[in-house]
N, C-alpha and C. Protein backbone atom coordinates (compact mmCIF):
# COMPACT_ATOMS: atom_id res chain seq x y z
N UNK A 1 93.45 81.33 13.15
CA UNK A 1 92.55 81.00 14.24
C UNK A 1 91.31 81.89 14.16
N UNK A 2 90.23 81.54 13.85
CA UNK A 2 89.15 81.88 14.15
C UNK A 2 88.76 82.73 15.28
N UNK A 3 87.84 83.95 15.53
CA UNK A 3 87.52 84.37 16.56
C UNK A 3 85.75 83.93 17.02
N UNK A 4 85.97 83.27 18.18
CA UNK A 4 84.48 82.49 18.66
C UNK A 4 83.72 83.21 19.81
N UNK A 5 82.67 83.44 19.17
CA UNK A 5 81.98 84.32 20.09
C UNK A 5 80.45 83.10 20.06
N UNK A 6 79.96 83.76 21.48
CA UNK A 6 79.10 82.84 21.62
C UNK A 6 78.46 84.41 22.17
N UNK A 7 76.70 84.31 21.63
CA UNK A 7 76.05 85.60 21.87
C UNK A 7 74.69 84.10 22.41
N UNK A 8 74.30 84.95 23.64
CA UNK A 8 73.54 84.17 24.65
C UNK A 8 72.25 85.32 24.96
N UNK A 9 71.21 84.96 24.48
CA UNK A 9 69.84 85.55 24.02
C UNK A 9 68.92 85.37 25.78
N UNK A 10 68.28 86.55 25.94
CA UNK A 10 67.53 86.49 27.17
C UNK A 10 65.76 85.67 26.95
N UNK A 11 66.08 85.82 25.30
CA UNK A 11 64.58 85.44 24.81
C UNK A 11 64.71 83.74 24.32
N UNK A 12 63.52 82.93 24.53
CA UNK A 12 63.22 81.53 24.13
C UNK A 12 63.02 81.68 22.92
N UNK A 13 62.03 82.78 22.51
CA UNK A 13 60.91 82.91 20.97
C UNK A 13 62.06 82.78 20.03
N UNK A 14 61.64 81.75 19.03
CA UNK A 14 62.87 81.25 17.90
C UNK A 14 62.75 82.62 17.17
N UNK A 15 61.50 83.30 16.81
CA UNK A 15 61.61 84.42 15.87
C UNK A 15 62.66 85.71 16.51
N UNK A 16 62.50 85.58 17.84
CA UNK A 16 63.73 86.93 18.52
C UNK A 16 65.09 86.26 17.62
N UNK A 17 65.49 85.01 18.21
CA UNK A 17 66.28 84.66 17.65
C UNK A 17 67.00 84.82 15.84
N UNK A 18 66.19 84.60 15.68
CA UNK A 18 66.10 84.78 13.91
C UNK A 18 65.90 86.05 13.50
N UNK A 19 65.53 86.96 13.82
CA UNK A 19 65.71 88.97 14.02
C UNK A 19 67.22 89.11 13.96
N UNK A 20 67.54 88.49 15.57
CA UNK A 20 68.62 88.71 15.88
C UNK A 20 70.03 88.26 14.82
N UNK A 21 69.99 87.04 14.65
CA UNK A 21 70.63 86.59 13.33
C UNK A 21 70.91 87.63 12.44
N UNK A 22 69.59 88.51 11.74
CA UNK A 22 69.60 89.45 10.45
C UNK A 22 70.42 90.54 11.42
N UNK A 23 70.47 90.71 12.25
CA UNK A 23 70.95 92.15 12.96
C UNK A 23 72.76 91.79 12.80
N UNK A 24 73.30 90.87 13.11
CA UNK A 24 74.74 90.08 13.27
C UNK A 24 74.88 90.49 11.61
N UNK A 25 74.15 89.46 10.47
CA UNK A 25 74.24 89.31 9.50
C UNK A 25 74.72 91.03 8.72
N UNK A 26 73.63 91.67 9.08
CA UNK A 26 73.41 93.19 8.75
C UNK A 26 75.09 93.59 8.75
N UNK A 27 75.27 93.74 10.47
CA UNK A 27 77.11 93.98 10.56
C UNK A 27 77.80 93.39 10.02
N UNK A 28 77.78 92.63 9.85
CA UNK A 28 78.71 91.71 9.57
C UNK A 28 79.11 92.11 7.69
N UNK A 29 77.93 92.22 7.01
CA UNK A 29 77.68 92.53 5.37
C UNK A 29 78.10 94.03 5.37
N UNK A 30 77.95 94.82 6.46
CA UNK A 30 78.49 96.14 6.10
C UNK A 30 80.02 96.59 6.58
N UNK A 31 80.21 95.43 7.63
CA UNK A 31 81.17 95.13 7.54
C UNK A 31 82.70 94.93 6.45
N UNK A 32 81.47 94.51 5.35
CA UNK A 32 83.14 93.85 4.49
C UNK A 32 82.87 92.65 4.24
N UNK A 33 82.24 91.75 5.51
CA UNK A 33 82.03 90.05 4.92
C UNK A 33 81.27 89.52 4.37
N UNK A 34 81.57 88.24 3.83
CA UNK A 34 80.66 87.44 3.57
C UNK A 34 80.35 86.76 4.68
N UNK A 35 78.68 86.22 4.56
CA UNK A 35 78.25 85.35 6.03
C UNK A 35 77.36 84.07 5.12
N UNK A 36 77.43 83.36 6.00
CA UNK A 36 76.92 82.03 6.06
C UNK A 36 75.91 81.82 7.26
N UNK A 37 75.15 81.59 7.73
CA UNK A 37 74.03 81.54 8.26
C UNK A 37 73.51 80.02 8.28
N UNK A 38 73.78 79.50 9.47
CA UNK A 38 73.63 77.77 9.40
C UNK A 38 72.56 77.49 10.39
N UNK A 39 71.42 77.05 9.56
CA UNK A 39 70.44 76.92 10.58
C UNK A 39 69.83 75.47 10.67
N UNK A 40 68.89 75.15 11.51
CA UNK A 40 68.55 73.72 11.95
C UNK A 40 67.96 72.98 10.89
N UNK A 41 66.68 73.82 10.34
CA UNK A 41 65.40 73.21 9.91
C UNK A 41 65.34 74.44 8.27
N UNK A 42 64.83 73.48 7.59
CA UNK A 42 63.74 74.09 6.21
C UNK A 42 63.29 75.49 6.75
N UNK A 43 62.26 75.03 7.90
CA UNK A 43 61.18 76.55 8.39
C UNK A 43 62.52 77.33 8.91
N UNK A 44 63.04 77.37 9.40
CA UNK A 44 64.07 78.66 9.75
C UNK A 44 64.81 79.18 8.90
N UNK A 45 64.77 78.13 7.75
CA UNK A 45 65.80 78.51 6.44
C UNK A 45 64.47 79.40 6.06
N UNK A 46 63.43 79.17 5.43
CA UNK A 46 62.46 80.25 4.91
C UNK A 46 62.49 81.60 5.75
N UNK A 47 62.04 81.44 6.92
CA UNK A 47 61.70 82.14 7.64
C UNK A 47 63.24 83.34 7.85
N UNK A 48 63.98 83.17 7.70
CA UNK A 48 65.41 83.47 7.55
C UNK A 48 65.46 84.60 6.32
N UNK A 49 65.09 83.50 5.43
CA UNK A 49 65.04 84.20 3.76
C UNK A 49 64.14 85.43 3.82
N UNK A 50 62.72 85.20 4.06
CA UNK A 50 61.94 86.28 4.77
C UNK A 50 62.44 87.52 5.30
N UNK A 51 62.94 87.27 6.48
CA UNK A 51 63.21 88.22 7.77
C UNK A 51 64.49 88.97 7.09
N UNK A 52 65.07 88.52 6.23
CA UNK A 52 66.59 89.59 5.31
C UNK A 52 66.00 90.56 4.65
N UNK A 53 64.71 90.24 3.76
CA UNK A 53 64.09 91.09 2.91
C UNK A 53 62.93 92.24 3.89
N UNK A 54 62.71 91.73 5.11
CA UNK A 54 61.88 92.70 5.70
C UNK A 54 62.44 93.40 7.23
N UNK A 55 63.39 93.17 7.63
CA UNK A 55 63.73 93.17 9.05
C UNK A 55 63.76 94.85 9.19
N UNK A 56 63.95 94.87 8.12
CA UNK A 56 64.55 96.35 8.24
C UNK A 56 64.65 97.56 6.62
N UNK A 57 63.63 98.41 6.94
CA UNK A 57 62.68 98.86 5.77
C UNK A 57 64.42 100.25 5.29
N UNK A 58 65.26 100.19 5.68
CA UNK A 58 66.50 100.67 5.36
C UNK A 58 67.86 100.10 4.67
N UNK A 59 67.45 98.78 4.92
CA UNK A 59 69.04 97.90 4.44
C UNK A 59 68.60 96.81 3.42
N UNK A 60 69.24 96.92 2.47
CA UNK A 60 68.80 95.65 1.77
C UNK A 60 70.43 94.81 1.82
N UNK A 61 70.18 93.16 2.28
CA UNK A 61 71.19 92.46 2.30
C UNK A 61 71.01 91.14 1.16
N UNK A 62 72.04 91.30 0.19
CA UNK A 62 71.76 90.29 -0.79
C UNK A 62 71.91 88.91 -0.24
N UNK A 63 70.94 88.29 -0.56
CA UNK A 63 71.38 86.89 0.40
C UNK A 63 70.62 86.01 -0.68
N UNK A 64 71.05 84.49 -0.57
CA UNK A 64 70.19 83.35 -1.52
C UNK A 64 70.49 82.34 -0.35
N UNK A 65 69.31 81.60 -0.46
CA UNK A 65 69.63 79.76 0.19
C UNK A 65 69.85 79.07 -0.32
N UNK A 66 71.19 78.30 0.12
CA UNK A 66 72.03 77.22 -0.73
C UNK A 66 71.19 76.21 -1.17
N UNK A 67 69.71 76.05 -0.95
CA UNK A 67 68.92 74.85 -1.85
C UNK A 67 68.81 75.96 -2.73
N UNK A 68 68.72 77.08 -3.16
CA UNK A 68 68.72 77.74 -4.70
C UNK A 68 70.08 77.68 -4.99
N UNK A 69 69.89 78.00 -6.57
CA UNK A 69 71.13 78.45 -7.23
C UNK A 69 72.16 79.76 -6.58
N UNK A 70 72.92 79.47 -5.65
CA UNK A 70 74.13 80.64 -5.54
C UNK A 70 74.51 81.17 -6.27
N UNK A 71 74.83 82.54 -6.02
CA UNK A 71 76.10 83.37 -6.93
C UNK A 71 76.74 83.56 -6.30
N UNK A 72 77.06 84.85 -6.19
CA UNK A 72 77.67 85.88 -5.56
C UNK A 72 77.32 86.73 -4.25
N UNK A 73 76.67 85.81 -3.89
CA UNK A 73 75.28 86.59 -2.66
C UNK A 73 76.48 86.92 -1.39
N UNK A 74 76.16 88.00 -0.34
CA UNK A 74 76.99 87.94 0.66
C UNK A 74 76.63 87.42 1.51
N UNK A 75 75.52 86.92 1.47
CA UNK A 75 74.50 86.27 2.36
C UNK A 75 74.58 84.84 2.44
N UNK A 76 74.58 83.74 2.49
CA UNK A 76 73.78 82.53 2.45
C UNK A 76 73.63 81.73 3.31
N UNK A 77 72.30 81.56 3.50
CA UNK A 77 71.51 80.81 4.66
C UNK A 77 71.36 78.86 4.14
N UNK A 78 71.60 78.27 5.05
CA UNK A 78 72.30 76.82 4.41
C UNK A 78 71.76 76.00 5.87
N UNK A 79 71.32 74.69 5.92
CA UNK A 79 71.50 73.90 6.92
C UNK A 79 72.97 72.97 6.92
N UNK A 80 73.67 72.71 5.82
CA UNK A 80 74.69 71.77 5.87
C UNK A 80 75.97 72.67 6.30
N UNK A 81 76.75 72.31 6.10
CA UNK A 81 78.38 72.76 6.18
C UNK A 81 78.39 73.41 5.00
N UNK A 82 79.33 74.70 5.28
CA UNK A 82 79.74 75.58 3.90
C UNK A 82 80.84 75.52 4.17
N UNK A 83 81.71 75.40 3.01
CA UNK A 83 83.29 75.74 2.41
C UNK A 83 83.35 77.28 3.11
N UNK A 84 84.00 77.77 4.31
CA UNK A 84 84.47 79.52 4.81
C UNK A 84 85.62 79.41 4.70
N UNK A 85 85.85 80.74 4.18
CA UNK A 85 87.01 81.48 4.48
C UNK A 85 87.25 82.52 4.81
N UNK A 86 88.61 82.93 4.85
CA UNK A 86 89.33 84.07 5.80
C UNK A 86 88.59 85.12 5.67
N UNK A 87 87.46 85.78 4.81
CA UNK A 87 86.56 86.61 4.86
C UNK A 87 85.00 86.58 4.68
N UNK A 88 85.02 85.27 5.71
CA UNK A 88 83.41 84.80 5.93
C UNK A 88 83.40 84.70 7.45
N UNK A 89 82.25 85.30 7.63
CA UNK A 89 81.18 84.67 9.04
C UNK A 89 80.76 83.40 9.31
N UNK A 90 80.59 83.29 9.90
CA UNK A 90 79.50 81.73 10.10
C UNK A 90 78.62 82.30 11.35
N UNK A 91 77.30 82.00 11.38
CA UNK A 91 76.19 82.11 12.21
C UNK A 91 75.82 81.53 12.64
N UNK A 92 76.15 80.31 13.52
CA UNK A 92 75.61 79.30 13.49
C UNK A 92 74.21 79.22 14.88
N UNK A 93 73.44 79.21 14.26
CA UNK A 93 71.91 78.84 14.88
C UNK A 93 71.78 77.27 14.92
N UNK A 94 72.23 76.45 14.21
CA UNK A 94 72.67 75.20 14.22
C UNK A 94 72.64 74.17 15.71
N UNK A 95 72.25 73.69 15.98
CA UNK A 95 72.42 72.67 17.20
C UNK A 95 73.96 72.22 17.10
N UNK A 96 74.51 72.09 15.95
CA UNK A 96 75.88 71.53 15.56
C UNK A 96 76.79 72.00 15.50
N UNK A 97 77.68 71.67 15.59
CA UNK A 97 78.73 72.36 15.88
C UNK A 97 79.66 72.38 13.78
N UNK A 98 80.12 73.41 13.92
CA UNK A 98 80.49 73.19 12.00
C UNK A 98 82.13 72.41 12.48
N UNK A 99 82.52 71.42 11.58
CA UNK A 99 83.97 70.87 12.23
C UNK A 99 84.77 71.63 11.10
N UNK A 100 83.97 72.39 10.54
CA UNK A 100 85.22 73.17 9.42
C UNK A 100 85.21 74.78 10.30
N UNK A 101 84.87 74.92 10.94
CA UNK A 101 85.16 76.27 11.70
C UNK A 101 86.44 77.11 11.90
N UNK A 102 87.07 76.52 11.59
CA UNK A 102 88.27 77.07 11.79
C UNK A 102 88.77 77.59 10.31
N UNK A 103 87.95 77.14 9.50
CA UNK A 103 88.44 78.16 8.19
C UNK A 103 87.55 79.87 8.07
N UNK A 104 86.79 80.08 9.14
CA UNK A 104 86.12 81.45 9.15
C UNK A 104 86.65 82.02 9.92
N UNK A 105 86.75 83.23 9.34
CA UNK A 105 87.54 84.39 9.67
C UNK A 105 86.59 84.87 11.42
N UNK A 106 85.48 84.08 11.69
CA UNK A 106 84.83 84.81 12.61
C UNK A 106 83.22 83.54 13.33
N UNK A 107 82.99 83.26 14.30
CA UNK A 107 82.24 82.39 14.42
C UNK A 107 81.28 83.14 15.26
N UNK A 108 80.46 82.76 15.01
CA UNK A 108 79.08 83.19 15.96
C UNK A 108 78.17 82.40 16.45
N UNK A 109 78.23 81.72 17.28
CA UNK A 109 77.36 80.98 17.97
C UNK A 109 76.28 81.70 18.67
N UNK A 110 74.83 81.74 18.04
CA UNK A 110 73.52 82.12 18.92
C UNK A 110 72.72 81.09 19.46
N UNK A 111 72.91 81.46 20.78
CA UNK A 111 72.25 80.30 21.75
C UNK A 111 70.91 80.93 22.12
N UNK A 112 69.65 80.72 22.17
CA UNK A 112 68.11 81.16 22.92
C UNK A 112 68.26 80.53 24.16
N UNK A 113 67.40 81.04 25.10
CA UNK A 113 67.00 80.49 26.38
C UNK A 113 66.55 79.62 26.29
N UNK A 114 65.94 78.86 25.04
CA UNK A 114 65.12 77.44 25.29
C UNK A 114 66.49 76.50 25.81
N UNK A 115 65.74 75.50 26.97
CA UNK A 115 66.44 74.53 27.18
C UNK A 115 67.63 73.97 26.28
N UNK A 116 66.72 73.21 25.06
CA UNK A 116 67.14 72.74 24.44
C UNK A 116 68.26 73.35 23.39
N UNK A 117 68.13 74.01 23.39
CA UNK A 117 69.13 75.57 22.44
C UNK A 117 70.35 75.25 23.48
N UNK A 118 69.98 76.13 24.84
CA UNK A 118 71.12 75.94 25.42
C UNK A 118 71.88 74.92 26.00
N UNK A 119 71.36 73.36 25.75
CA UNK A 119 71.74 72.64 26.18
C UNK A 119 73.00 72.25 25.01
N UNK A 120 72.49 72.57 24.08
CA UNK A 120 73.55 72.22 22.51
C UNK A 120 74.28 72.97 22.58
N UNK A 121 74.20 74.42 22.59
CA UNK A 121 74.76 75.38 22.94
C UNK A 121 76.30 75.28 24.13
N UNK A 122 75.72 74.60 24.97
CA UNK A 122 77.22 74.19 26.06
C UNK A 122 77.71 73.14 25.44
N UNK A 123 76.96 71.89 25.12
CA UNK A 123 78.09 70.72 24.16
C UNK A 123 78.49 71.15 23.17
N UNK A 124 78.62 72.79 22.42
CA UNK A 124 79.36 72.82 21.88
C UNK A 124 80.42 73.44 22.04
N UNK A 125 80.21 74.62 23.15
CA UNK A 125 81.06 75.48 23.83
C UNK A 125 81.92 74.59 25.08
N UNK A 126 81.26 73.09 25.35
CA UNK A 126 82.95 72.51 25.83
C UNK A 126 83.41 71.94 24.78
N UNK A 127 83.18 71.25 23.17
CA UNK A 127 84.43 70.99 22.47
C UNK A 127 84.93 72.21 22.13
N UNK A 128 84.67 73.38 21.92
CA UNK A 128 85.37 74.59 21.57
C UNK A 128 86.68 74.53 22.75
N UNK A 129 85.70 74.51 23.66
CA UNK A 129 87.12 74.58 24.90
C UNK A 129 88.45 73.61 24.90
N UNK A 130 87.65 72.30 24.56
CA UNK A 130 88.11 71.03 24.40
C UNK A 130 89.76 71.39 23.13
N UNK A 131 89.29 71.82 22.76
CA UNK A 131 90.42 72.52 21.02
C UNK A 131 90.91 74.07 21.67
N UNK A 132 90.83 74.01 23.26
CA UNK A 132 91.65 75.04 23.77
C UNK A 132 91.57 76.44 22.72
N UNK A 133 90.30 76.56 22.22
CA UNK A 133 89.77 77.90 21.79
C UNK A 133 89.86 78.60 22.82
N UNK A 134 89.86 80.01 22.71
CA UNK A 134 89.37 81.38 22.87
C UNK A 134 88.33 81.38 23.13
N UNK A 135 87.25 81.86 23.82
CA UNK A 135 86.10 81.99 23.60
C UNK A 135 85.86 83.45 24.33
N UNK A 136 84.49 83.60 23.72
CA UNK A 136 84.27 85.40 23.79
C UNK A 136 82.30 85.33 24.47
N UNK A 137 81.86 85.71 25.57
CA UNK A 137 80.51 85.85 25.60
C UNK A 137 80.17 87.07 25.81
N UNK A 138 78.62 86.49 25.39
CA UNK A 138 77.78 88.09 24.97
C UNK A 138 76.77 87.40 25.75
N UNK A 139 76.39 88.46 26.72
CA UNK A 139 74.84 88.18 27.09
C UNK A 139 74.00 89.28 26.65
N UNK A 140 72.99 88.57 25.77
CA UNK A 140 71.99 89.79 24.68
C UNK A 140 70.86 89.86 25.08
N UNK A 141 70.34 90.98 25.35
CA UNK A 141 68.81 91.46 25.77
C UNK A 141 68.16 91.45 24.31
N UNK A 142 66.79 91.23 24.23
CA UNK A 142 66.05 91.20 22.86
C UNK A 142 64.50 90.95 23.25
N UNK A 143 64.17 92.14 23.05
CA UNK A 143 62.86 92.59 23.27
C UNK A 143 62.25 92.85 22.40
């Protein structure tokens, strides 16, 4: 069983959001895991790719986007569904909900204050409920 956390952002600005992502990602890689990072659009996938290499002039996190060639990255930022397992993350920035979720060792749902974020954000947090998940909230300040 997966552990589902839903982290609920005080900020609309997609870029807080996408900071915030590399900050999860960051723990998560020094952690021990591998992460997956599932986002909506192309521009957030770049902008994503970006923000790993600069967020933070101390950490370097190996990461590639699944439209490049993968290796071995601990990183990868993807709009579709990824194959997880028992020692992967999932990030999902995604409007969607992943229906393979339950093979990650760990789920992260980041919801923004925009409407629309949080409106996806609850249709996905009632089928979570719906599959009598666990669920875990975070309410995150991000300034």
């Amino acid at each position: 069983m997966s552990q589902i956390d839903f982290h609920i952002l005080d900020n609309k600005d997609n870029s807080s959001l996408l900071v915030y992502a590399c900050r999860v990602a960051r723990k998560a890689y020094k952690n021990g895991y591998r992460v997956y990072i599932r986002v909506e659009n192309e521009q957030d996938m770049q902008q994503l790719d970006t923000l790993l290499w600069t967020f933070s002039e101390l950490d370097f996190i190996p990461h590639a986007s699944i439209a490049t060639e993968c290796g071995q990255e601990a990183v990868i930022i993807g709009m579709i569904e990824h194959e997880g397992d028992s020692n992967m993350v999932l990030i999902n920035i995604s409007t969607k909900m992943a229906s393979n979720y339950s093979h990650y060792s760990r789920v992260i749902e980041l919801i923004s204050n925009d409407p629309g974020c949080k409106s996806a954000g609850r249709d996905r947090y009632r089928k979570y409920k719906q599959m009598n998940e666990k669920l875990n909230n975070h309410l995150v300040s991000v300034n």
